[in-house]
PDB file of N, CA and C in Angstrom:
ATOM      1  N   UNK A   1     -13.649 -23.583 -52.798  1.00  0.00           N
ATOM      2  CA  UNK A   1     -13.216 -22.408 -52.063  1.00  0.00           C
ATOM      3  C   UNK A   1     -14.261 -22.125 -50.988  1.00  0.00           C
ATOM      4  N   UNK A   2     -13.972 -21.818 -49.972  1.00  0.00           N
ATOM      5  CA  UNK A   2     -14.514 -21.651 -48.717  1.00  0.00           C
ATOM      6  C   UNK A   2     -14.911 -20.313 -48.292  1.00  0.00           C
ATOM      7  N   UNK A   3     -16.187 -19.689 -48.163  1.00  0.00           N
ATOM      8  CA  UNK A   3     -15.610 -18.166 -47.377  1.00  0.00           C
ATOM      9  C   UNK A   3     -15.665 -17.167 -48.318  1.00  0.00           C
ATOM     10  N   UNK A   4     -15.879 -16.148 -48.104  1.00  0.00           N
ATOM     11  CA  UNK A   4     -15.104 -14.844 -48.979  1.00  0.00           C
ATOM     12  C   UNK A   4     -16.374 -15.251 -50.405  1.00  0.00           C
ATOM     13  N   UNK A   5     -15.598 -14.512 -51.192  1.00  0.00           N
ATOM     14  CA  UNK A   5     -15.981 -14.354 -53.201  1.00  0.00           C
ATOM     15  C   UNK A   5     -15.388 -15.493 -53.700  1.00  0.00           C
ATOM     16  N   UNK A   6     -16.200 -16.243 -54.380  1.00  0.00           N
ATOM     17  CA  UNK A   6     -15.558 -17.309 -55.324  1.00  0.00           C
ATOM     18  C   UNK A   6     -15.572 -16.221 -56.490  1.00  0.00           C
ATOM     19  N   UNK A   7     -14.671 -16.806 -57.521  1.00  0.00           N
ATOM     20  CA  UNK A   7     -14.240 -16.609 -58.675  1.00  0.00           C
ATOM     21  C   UNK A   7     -13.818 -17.842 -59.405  1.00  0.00           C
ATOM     22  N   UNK A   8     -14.794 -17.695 -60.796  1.00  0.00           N
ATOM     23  CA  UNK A   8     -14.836 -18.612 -61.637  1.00  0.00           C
ATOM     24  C   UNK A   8     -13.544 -18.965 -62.308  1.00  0.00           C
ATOM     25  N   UNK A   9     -13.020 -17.933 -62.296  1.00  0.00           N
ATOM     26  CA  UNK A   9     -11.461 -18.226 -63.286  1.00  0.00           C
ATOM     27  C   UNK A   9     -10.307 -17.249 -62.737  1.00  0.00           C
ATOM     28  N   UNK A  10      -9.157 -17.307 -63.235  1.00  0.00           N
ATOM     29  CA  UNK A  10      -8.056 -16.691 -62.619  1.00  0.00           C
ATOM     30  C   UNK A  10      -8.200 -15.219 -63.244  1.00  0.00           C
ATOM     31  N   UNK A  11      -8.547 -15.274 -64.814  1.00  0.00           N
ATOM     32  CA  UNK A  11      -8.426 -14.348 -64.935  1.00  0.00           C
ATOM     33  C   UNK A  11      -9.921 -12.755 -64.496  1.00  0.00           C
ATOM     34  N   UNK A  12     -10.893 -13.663 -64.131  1.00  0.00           N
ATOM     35  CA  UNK A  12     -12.348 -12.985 -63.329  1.00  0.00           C
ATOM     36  C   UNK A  12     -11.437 -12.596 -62.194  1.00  0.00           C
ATOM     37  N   UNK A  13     -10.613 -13.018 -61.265  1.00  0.00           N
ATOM     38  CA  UNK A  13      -9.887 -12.281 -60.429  1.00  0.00           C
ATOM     39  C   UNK A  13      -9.007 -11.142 -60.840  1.00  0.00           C
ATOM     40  N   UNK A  14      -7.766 -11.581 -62.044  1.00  0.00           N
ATOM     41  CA  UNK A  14      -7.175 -10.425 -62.012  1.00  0.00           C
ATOM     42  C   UNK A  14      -8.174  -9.026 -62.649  1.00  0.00           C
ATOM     43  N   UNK A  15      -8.965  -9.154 -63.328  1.00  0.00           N
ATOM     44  CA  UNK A  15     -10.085  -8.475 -63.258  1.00  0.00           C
ATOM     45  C   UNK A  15     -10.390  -7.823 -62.397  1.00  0.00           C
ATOM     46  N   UNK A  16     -10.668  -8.085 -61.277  1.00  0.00           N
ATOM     47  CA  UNK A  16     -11.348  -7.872 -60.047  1.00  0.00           C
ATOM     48  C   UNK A  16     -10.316  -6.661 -59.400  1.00  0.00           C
ATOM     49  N   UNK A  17      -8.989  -7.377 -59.236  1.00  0.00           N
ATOM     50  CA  UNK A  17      -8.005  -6.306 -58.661  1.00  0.00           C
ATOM     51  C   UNK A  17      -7.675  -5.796 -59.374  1.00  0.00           C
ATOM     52  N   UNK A  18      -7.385  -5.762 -60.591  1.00  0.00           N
ATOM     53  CA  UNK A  18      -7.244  -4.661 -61.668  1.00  0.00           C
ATOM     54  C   UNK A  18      -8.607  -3.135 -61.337  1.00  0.00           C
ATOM     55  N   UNK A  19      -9.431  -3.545 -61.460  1.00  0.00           N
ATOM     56  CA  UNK A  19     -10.908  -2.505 -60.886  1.00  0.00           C
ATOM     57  C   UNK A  19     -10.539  -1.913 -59.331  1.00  0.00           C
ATOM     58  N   UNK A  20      -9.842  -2.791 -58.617  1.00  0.00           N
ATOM     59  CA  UNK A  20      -9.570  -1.909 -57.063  1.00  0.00           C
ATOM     60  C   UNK A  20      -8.504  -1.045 -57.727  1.00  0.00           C
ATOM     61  N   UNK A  21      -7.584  -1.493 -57.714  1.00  0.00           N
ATOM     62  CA  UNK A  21      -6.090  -1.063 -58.375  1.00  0.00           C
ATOM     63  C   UNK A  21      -6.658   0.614 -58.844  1.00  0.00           C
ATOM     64  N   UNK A  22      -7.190  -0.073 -60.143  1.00  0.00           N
ATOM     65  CA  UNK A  22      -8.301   1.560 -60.312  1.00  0.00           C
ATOM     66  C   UNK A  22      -8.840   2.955 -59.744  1.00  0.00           C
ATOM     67  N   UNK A  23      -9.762   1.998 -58.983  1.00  0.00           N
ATOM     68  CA  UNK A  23     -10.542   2.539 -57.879  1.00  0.00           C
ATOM     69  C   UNK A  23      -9.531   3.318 -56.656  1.00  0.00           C
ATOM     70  N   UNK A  24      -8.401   2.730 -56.322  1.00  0.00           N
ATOM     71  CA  UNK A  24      -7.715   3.276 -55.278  1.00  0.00           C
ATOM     72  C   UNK A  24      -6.849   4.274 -55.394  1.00  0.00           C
ATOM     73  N   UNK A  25      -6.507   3.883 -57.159  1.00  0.00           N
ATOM     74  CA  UNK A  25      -5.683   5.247 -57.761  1.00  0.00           C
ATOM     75  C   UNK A  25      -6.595   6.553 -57.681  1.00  0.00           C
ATOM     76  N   UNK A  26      -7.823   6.456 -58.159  1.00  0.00           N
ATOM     77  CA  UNK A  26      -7.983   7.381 -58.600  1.00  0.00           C
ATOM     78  C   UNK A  26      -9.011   7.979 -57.463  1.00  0.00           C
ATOM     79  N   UNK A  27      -9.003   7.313 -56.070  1.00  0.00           N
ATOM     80  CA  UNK A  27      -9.565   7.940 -54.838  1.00  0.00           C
ATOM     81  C   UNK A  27      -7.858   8.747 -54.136  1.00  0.00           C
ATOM     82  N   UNK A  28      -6.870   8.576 -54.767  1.00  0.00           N
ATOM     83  CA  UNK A  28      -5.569   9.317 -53.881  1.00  0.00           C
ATOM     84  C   UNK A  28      -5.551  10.533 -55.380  1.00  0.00           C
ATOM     85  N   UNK A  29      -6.235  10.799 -56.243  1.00  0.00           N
ATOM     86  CA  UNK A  29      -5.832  11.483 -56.996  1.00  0.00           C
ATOM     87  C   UNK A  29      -4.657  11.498 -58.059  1.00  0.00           C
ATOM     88  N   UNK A  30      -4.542  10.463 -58.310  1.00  0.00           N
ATOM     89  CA  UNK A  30      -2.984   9.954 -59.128  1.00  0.00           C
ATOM     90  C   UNK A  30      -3.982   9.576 -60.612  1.00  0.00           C
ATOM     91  N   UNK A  31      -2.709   9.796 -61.221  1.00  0.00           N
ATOM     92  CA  UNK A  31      -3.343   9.436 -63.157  1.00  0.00           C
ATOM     93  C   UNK A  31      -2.672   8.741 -62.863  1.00  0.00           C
ATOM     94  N   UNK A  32      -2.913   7.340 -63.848  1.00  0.00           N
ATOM     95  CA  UNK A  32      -1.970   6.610 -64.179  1.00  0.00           C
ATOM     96  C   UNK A  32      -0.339   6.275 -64.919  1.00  0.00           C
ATOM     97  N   UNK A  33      -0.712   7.960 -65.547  1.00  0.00           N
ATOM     98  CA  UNK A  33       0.814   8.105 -65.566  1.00  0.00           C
ATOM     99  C   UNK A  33       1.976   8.309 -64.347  1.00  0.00           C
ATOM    100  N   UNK A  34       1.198   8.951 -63.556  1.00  0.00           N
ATOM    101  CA  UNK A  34       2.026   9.233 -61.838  1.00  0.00           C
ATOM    102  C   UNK A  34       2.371   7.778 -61.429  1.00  0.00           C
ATOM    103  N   UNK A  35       1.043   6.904 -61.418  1.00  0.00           N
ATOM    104  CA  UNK A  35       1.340   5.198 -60.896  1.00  0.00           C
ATOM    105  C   UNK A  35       2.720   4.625 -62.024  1.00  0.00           C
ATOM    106  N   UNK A  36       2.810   5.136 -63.199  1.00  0.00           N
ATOM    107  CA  UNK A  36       3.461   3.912 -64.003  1.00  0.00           C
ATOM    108  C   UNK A  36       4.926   4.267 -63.570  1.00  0.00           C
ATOM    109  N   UNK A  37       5.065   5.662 -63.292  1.00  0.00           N
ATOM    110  CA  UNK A  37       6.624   6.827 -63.319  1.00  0.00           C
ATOM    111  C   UNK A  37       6.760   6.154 -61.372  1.00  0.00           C
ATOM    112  N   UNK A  38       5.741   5.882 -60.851  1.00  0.00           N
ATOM    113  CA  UNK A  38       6.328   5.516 -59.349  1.00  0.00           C
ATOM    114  C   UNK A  38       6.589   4.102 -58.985  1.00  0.00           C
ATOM    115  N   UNK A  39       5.980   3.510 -60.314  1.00  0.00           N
ATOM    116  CA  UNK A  39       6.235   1.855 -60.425  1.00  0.00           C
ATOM    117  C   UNK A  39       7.430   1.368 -61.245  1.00  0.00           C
ATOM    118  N   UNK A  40       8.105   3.009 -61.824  1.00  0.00           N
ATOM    119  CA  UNK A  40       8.646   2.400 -62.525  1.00  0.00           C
ATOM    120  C   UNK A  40       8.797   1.220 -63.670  1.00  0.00           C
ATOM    121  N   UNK A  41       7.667   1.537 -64.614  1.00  0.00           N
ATOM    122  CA  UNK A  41       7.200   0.548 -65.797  1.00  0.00           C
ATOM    123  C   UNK A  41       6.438   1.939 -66.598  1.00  0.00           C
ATOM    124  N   UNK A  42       6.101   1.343 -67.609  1.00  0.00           N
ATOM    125  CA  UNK A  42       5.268   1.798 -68.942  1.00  0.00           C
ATOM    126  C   UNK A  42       4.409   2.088 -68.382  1.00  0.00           C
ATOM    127  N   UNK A  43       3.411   3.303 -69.068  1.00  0.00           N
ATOM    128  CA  UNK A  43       2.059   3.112 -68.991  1.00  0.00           C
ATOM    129  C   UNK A  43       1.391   2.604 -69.624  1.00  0.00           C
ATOM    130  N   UNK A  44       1.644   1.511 -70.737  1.00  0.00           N
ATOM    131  CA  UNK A  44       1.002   0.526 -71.073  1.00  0.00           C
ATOM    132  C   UNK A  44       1.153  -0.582 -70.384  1.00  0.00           C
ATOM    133  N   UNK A  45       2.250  -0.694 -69.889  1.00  0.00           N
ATOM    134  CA  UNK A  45       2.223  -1.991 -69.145  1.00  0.00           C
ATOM    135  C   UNK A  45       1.302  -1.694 -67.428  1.00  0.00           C
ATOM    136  N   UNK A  46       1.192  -0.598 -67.216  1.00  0.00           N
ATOM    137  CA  UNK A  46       0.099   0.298 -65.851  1.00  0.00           C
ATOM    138  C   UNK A  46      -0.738   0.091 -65.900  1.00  0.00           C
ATOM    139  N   UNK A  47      -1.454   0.204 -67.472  1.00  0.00           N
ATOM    140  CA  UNK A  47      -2.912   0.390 -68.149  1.00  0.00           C
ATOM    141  C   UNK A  47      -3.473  -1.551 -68.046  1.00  0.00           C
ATOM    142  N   UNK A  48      -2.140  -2.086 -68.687  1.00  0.00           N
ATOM    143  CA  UNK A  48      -2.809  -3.578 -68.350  1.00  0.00           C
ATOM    144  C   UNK A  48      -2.953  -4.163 -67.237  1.00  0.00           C
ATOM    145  N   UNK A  49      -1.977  -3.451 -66.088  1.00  0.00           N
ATOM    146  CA  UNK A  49      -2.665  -4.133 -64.967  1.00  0.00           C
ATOM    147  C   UNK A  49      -4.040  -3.406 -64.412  1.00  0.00           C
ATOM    148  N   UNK A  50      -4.228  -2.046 -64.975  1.00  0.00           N
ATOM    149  CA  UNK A  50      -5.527  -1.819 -64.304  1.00  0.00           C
ATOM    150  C   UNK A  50      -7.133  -2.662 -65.341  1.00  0.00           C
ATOM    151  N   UNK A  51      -6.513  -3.079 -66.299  1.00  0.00           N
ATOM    152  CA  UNK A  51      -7.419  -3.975 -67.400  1.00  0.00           C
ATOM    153  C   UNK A  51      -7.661  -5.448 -66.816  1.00  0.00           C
ATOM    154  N   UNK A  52      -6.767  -5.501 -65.610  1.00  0.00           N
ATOM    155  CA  UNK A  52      -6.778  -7.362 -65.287  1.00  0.00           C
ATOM    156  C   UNK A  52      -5.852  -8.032 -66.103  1.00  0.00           C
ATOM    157  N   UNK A  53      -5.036  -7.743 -66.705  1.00  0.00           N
ATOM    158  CA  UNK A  53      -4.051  -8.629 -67.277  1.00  0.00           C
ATOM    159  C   UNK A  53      -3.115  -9.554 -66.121  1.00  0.00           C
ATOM    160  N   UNK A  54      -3.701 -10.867 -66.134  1.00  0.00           N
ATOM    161  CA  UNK A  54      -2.735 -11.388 -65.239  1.00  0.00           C
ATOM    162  C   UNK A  54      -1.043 -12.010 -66.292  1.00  0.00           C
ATOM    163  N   UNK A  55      -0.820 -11.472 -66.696  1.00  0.00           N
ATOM    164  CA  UNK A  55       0.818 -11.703 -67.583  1.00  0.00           C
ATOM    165  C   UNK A  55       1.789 -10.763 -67.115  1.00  0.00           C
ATOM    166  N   UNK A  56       1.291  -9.569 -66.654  1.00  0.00           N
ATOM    167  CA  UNK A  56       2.541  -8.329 -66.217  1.00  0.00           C
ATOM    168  C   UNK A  56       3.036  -9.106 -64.944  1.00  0.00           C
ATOM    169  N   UNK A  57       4.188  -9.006 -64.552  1.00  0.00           N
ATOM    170  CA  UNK A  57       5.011  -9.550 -63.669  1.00  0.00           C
ATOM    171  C   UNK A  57       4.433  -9.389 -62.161  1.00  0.00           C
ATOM    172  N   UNK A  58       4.581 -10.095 -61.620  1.00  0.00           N
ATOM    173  CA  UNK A  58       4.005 -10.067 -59.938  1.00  0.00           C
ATOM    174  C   UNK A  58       4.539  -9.094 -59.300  1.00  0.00           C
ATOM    175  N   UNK A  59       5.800  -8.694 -59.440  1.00  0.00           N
ATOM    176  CA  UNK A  59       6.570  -7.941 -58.621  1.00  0.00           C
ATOM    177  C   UNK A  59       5.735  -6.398 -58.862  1.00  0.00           C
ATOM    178  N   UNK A  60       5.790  -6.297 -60.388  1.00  0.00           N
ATOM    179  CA  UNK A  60       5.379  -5.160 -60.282  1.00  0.00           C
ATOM    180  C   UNK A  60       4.045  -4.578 -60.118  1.00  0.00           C
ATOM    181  N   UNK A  61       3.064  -5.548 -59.948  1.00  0.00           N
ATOM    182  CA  UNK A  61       2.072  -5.816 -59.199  1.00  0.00           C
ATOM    183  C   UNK A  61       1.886  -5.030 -58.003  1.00  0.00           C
ATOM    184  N   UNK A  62       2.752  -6.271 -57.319  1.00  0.00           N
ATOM    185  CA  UNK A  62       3.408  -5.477 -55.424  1.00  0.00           C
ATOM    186  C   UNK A  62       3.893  -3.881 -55.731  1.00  0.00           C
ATOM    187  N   UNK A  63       4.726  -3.322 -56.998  1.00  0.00           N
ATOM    188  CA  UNK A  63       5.097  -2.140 -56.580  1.00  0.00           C
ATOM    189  C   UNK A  63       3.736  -1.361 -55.985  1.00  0.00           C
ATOM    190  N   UNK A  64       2.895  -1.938 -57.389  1.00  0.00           N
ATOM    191  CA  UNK A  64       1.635  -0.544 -57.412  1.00  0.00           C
ATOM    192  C   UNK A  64       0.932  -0.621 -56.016  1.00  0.00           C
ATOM    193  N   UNK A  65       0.937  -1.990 -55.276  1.00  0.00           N
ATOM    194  CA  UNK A  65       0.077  -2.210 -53.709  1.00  0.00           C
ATOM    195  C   UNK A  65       0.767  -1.627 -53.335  1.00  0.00           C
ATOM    196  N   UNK A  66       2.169  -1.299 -52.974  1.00  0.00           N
ATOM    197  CA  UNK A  66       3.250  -0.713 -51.912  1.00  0.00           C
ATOM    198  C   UNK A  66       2.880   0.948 -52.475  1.00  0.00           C
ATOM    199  N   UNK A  67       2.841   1.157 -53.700  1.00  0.00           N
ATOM    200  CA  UNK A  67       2.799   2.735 -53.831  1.00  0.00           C
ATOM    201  C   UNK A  67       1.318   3.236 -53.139  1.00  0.00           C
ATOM    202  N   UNK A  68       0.163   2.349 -53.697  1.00  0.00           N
ATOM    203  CA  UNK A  68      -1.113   2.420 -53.161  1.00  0.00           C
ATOM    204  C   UNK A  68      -1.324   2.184 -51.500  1.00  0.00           C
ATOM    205  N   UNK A  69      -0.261   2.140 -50.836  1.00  0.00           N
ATOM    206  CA  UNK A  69      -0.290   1.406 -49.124  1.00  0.00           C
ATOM    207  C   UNK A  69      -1.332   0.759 -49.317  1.00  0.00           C
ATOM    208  N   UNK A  70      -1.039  -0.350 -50.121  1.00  0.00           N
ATOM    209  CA  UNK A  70      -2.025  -1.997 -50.114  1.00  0.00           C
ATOM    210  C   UNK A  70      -1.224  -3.138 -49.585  1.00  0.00           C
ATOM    211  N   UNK A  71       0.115  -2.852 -50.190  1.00  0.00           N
ATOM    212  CA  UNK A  71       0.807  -4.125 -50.028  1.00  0.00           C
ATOM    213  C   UNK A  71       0.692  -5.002 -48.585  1.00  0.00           C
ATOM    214  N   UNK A  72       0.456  -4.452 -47.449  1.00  0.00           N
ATOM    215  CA  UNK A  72       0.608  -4.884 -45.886  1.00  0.00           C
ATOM    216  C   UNK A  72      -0.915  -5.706 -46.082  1.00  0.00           C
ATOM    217  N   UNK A  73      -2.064  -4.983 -46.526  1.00  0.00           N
ATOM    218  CA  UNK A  73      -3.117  -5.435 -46.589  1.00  0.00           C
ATOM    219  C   UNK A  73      -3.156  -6.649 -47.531  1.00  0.00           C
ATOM    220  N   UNK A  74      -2.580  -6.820 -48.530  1.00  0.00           N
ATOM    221  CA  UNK A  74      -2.092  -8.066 -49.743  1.00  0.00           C
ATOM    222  C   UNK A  74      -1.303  -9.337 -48.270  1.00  0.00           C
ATOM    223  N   UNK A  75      -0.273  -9.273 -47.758  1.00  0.00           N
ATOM    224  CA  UNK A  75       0.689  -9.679 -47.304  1.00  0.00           C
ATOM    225  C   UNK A  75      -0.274 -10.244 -45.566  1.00  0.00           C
ATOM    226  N   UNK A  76      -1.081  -9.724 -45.338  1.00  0.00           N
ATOM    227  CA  UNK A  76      -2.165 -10.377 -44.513  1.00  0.00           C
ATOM    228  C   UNK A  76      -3.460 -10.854 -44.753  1.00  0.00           C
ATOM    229  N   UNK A  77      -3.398 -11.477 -45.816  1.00  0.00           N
ATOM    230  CA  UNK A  77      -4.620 -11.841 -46.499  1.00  0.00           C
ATOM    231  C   UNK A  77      -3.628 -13.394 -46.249  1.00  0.00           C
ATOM    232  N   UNK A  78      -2.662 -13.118 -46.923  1.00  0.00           N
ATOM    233  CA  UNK A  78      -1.929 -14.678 -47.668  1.00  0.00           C
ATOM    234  C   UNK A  78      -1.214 -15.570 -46.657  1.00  0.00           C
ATOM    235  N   UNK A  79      -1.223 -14.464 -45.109  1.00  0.00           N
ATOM    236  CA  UNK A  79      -0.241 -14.994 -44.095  1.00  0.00           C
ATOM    237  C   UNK A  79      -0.990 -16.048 -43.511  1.00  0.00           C
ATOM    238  N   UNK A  80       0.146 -17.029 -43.057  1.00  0.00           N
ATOM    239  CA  UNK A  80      -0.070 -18.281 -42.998  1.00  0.00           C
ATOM    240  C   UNK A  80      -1.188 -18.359 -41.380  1.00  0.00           C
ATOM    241  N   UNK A  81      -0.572 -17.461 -40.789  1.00  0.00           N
ATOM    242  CA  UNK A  81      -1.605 -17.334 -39.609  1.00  0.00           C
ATOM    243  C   UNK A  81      -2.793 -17.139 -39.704  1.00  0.00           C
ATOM    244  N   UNK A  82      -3.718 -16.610 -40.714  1.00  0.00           N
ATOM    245  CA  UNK A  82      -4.421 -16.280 -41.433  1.00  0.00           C
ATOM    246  C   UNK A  82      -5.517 -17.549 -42.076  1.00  0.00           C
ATOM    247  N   UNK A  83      -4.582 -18.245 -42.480  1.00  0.00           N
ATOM    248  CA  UNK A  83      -4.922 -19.832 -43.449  1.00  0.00           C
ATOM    249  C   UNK A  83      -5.357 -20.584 -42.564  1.00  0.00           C
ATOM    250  N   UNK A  84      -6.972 -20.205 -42.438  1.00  0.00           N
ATOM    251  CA  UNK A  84      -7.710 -21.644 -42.000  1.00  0.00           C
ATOM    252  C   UNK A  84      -7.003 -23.313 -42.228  1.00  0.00           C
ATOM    253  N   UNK A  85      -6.691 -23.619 -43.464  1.00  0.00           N
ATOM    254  CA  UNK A  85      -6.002 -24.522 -43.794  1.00  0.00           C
ATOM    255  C   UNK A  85      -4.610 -25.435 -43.059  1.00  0.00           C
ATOM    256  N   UNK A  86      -3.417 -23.817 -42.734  1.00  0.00           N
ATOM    257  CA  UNK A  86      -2.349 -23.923 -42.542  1.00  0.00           C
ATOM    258  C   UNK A  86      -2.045 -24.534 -41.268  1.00  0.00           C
ATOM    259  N   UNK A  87      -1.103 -25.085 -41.308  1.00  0.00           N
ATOM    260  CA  UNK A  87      -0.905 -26.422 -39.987  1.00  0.00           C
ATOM    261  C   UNK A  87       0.461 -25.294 -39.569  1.00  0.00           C
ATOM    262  N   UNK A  88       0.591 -24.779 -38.150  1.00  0.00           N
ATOM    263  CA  UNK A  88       2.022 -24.464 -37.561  1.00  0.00           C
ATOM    264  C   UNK A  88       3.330 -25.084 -37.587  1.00  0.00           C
TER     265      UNK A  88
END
């Protein structure tokens, strides 16, 4: 990996955004019950993504970035214009 934070394992990442995820809730003033009722899911299943559980579904992942106005910031990280790598 090139650039940026390496991370040793997949799950040291979901870790990682699980702790922003956190961090961003609770700088807009939201409990995590407000995040789980606007994500529409459990608050156990809320609680594991703010634990780093990478097993809860991707989508609902994206809800909590879209409720958090992350998702645009997620969605230009990954864009291909973006990707040193990526060939046009």
């Amino acid at each position: 990996m090139r650039g940026g934070r390496q991370f040793k394992s997949v799950d040291a990442f979901c870790t990682r955004i699980g702790e922003y995820i956190s961090l961003a809730r609770r700088k807009r003033g939201l409990t995590q019950m407000d995040m789980a009722e606007k994500a529409c899911t459990s608050i156990a299943t809320y609680q594991r993504i703010e634990k780093g559980d990478g097993t809860v579904a991707f989508a609902t992942v994206c809800r909590v970035l879209m409720i958090l106005d992350r998702l645009e910031s997620f969605d230009s990280v990954l864009s291909p214009l973006e990707d040193r790598v990526a060939q046009p």
